[in-house]
N, C-alpha and C. Protein backbone atom coordinates (compact mmCIF):
# COMPACT_ATOMS: atom_id res chain seq x y z
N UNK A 1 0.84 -1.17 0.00
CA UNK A 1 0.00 0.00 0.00
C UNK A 1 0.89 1.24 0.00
N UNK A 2 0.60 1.98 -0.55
CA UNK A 2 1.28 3.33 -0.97
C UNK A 2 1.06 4.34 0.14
N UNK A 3 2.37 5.30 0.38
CA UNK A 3 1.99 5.86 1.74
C UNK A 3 1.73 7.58 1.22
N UNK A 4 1.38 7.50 -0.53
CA UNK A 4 0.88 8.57 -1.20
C UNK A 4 -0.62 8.90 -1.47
N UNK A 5 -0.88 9.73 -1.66
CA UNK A 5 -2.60 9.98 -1.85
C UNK A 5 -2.86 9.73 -3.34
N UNK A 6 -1.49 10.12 -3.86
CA UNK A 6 -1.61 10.72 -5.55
C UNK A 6 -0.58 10.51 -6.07
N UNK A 7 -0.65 10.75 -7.80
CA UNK A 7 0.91 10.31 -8.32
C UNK A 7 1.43 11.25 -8.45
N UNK A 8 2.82 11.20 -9.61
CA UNK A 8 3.64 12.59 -9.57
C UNK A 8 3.46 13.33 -10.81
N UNK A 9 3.28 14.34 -10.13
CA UNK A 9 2.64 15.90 -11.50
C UNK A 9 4.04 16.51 -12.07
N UNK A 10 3.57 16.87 -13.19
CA UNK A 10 4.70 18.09 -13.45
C UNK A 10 4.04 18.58 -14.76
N UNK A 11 4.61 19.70 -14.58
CA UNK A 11 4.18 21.08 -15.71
C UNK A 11 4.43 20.81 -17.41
N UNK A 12 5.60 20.36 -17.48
CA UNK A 12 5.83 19.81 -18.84
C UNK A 12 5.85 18.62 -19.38
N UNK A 13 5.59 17.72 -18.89
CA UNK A 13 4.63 16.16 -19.31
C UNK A 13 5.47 15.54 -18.96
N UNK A 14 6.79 15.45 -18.20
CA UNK A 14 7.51 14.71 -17.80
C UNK A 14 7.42 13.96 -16.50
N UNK A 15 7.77 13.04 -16.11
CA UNK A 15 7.33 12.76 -14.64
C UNK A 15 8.45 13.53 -13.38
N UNK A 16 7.66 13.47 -12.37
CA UNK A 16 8.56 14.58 -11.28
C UNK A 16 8.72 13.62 -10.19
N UNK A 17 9.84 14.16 -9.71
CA UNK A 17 10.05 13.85 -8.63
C UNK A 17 9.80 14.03 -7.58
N UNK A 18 8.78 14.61 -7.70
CA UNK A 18 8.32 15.37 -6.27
C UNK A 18 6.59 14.72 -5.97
N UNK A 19 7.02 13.70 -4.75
CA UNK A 19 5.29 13.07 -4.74
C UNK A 19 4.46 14.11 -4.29
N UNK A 20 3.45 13.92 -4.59
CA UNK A 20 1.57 14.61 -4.40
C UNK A 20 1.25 13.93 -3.26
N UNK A 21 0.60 14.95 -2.45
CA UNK A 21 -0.18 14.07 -1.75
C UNK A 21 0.99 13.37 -0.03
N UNK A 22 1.40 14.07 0.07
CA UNK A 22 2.20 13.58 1.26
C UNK A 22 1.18 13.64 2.78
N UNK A 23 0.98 12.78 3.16
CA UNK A 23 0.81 12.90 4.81
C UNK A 23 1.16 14.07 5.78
N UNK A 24 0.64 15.10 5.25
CA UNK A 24 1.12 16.32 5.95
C UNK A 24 0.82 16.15 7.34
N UNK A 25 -0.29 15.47 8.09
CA UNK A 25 -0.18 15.83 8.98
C UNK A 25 0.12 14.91 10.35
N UNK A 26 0.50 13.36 9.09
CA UNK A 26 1.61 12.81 10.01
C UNK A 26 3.23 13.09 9.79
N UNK A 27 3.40 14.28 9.17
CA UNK A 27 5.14 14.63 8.97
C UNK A 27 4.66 15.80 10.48
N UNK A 28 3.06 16.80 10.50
CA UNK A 28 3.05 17.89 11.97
C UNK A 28 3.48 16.50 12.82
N UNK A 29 2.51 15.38 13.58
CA UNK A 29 2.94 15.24 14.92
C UNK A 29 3.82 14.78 14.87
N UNK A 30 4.80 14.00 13.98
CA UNK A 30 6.60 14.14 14.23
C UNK A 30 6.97 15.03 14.37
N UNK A 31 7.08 16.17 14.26
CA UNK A 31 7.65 17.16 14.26
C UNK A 31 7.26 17.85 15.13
N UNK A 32 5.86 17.53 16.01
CA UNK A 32 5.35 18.05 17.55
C UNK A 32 6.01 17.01 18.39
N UNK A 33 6.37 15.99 18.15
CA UNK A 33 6.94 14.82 18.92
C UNK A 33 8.49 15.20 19.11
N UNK A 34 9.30 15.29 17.85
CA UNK A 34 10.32 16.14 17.95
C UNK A 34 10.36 17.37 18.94
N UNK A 35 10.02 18.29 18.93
CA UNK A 35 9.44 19.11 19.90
C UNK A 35 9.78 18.90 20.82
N UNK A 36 8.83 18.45 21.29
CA UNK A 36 8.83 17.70 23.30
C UNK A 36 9.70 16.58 23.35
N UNK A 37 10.45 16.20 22.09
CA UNK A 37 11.52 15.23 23.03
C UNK A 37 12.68 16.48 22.98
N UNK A 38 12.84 17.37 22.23
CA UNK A 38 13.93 18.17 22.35
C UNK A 38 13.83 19.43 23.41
N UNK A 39 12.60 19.54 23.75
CA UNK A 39 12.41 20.44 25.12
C UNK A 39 12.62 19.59 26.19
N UNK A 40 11.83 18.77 26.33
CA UNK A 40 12.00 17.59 27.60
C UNK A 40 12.76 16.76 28.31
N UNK A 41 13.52 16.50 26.85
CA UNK A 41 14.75 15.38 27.15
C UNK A 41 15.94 16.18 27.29
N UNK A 42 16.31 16.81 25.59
CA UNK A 42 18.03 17.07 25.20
C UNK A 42 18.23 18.34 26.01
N UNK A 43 16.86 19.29 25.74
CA UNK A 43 17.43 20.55 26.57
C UNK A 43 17.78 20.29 28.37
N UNK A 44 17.40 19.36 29.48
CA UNK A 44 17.83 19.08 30.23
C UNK A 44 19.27 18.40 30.18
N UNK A 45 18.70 17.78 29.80
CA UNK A 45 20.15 16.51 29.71
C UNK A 45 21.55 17.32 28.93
N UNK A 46 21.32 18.16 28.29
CA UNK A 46 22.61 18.95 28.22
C UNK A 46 22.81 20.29 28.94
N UNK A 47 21.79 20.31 30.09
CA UNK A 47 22.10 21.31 30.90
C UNK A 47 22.87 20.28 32.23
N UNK A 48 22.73 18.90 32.08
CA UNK A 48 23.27 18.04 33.10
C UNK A 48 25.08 18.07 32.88
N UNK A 49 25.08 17.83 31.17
CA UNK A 49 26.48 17.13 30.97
C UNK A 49 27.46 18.39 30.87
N UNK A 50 26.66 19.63 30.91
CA UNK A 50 27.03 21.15 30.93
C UNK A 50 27.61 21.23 32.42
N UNK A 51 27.20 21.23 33.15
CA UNK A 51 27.50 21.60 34.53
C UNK A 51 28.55 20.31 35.17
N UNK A 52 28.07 18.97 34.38
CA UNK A 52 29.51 18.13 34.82
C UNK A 52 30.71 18.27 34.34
N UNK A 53 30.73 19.13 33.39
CA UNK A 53 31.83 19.67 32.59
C UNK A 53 32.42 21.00 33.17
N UNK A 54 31.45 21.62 33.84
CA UNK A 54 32.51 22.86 34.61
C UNK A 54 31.19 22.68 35.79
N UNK A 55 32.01 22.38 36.54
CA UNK A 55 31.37 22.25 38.17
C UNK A 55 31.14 23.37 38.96
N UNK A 56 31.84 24.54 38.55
CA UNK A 56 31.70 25.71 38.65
C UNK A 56 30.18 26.38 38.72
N UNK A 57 29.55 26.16 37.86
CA UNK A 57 28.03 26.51 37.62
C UNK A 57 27.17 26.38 38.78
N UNK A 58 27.98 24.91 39.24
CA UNK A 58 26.95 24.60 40.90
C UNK A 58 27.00 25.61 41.79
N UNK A 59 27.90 26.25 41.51
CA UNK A 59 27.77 27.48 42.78
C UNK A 59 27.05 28.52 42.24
N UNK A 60 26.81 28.81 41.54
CA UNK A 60 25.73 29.76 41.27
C UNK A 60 24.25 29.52 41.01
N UNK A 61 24.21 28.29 40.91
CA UNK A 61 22.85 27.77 41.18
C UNK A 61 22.17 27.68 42.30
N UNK A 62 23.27 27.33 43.34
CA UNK A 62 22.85 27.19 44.52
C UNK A 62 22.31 25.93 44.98
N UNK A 63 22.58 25.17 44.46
CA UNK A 63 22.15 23.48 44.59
C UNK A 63 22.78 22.89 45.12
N UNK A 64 24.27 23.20 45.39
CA UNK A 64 25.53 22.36 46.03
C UNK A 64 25.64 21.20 45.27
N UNK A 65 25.64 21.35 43.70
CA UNK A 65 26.18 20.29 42.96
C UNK A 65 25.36 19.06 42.99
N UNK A 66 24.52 19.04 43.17
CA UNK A 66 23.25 17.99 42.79
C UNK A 66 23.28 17.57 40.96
N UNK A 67 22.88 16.70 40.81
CA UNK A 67 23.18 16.15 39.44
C UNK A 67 22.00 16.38 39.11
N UNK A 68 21.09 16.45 39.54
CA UNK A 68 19.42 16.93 39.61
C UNK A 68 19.04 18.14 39.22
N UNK A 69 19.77 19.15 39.65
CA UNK A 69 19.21 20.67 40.32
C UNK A 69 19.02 21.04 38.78
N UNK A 70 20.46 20.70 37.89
CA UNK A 70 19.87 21.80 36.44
C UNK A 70 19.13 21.18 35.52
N UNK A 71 18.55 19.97 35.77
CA UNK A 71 17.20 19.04 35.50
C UNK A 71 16.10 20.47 35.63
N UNK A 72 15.95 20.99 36.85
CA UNK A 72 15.11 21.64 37.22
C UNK A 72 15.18 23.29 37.07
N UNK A 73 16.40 23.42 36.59
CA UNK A 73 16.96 24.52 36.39
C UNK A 73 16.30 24.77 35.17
N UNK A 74 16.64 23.93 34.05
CA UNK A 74 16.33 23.62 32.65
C UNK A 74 15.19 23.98 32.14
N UNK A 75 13.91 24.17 33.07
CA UNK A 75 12.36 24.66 33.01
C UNK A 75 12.53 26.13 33.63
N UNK A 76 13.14 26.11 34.16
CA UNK A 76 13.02 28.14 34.61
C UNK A 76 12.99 29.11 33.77
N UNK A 77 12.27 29.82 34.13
CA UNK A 77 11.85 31.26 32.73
C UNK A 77 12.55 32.01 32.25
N UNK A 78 14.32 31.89 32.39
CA UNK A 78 15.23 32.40 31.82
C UNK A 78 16.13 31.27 31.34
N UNK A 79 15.49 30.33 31.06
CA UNK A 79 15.85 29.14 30.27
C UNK A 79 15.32 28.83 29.21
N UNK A 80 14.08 29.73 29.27
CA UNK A 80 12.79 29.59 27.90
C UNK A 80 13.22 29.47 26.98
N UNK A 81 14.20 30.42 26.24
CA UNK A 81 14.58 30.62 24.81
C UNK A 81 15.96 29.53 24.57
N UNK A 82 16.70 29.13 25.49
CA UNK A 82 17.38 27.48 25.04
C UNK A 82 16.57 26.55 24.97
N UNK A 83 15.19 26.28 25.69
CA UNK A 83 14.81 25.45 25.70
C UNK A 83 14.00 25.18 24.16
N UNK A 84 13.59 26.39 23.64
CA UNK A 84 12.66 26.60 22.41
C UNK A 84 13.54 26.35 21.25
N UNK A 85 14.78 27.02 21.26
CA UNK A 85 15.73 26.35 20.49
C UNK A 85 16.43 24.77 20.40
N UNK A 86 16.00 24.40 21.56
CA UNK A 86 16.47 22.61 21.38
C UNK A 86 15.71 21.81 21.00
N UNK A 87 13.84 22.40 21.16
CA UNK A 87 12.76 22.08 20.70
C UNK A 87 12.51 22.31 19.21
N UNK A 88 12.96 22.98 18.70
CA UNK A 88 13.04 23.27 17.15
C UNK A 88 14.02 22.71 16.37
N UNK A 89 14.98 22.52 17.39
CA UNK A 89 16.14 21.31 16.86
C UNK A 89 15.65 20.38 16.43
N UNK A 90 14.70 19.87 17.43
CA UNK A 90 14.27 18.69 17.70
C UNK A 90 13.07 18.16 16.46
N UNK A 91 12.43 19.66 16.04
CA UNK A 91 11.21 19.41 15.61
C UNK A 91 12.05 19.44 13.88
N UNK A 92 13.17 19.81 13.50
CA UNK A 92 13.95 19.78 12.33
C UNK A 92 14.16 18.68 12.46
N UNK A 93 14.66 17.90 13.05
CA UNK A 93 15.64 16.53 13.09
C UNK A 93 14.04 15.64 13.03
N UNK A 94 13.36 15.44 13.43
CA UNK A 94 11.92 14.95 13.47
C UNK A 94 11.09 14.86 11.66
N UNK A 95 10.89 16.20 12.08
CA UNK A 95 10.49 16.93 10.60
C UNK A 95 10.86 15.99 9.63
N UNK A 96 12.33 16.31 9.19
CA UNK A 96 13.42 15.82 8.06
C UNK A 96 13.59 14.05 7.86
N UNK A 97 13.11 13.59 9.02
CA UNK A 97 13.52 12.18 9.31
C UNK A 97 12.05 11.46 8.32
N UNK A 98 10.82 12.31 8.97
CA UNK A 98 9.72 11.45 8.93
C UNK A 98 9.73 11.97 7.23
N UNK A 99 9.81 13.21 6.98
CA UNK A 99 9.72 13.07 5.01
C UNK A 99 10.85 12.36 4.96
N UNK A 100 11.72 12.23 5.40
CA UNK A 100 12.53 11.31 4.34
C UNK A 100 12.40 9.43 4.93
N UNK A 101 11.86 9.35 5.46
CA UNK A 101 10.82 8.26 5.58
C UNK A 101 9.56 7.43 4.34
N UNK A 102 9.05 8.90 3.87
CA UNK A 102 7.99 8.91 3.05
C UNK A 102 8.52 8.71 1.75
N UNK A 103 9.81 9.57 1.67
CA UNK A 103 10.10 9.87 0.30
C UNK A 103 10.94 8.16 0.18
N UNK A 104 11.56 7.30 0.70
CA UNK A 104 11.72 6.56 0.55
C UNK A 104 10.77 5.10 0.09
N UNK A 105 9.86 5.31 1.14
CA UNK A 105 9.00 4.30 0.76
C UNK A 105 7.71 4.20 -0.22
N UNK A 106 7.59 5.99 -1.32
CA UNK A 106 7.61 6.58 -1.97
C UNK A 106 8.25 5.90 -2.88
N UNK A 107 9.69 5.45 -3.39
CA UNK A 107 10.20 5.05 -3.94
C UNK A 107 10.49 3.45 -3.97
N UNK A 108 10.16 3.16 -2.47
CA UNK A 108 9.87 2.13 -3.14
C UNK A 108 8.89 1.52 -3.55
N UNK A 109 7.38 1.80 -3.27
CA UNK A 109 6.46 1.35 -4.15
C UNK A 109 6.53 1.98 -5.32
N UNK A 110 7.34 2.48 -5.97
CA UNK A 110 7.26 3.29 -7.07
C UNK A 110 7.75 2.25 -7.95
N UNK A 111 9.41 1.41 -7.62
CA UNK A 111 10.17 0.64 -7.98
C UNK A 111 9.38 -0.75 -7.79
N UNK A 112 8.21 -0.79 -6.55
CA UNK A 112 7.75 -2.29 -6.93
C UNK A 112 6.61 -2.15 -7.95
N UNK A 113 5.71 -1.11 -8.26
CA UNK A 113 5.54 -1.23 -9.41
C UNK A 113 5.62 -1.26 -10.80
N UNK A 114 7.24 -0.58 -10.96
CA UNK A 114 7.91 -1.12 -12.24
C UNK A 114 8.23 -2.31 -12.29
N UNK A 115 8.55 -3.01 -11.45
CA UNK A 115 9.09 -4.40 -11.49
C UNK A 115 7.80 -5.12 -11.51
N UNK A 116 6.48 -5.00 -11.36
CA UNK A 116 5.05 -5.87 -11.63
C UNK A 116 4.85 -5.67 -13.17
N UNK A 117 5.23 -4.29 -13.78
CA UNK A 117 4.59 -4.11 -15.14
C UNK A 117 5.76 -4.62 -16.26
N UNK A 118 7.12 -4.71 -15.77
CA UNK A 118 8.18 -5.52 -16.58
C UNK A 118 7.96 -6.76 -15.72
C-alpha cells in the first residue's frame, strides 16, 4: 500500500520527482513529537552534561552540585529561549527524518511497481 494519496505531476509532461499528496499531517505530529523530546529530554540533559563539565556553575545555582538541580533549572523562565531552540532542533531533526521516511518508501512502491509491469 502506498503511503501517497496521488501520483507525480509536473508542468511539462515529464514525470517529477516530487510526490503529491504527502501525509502532511503525520510529517506535523513528528515534528510536535520532535518538539517535546527536544524540550524535555536534550534541553535538560545537556544542561546536566554542561554543569559536569565545569562544576563551577553549581555554585551559582545554589544546589551544592546535585546532578538533579539543572534538570530543574532547565524549566526556569530564563531558560525559555534554550529550551525553544532545542525544541526546534528537535522538531527539524523529526520533521526531516519522517519526510525522508515517506520519500523513501515513496520510492519504493514506485520501484515495486515497475518491477510488476516488466
Amino acid at each position: 500500500m502506498s503511503v501517497w494519496k496521488g501520483h507525480l505531476r509536473s508542468t511539462a509532461g515529464r514525470p517529477s520527482s516530487r510526490p503529491v499528496g504527502v501525509r502532511w499531517p503525520h510529517l506535523a505530529w513528528q515534528a510536535v513529537a520532535g518538539l517535546l523530546l527536544g524540550y524535555f529530554l536534550l534541553h535538560p540533559l545537556s544542561m546536566v552534561i554542561f554543569q559536569s563539565l565545569d562544576p563551577r556553575l553549581a555554585e551559582h545555582q545554589g544546589d551544592g552540585g546535585h546532578w538533579w538541580a539543572p534538570i530543574f533549572h532547565s524549566f526556569h523562565w530564563e531558560m525559555q529561549p534554550m529550551g525553544l531552540v532545542f525544541g526546534v532542533v528537535g522538531a527539524g531533526i523529526a520533521g526531516t527524518y519522517g519526510y525522508w521516511r515517506l520519500v523513501v518508501a515513496f520510492q519504493r512502491d514506485r520501484l515495486a511497481e515497475e518491477l510488476r509491469r516488466n
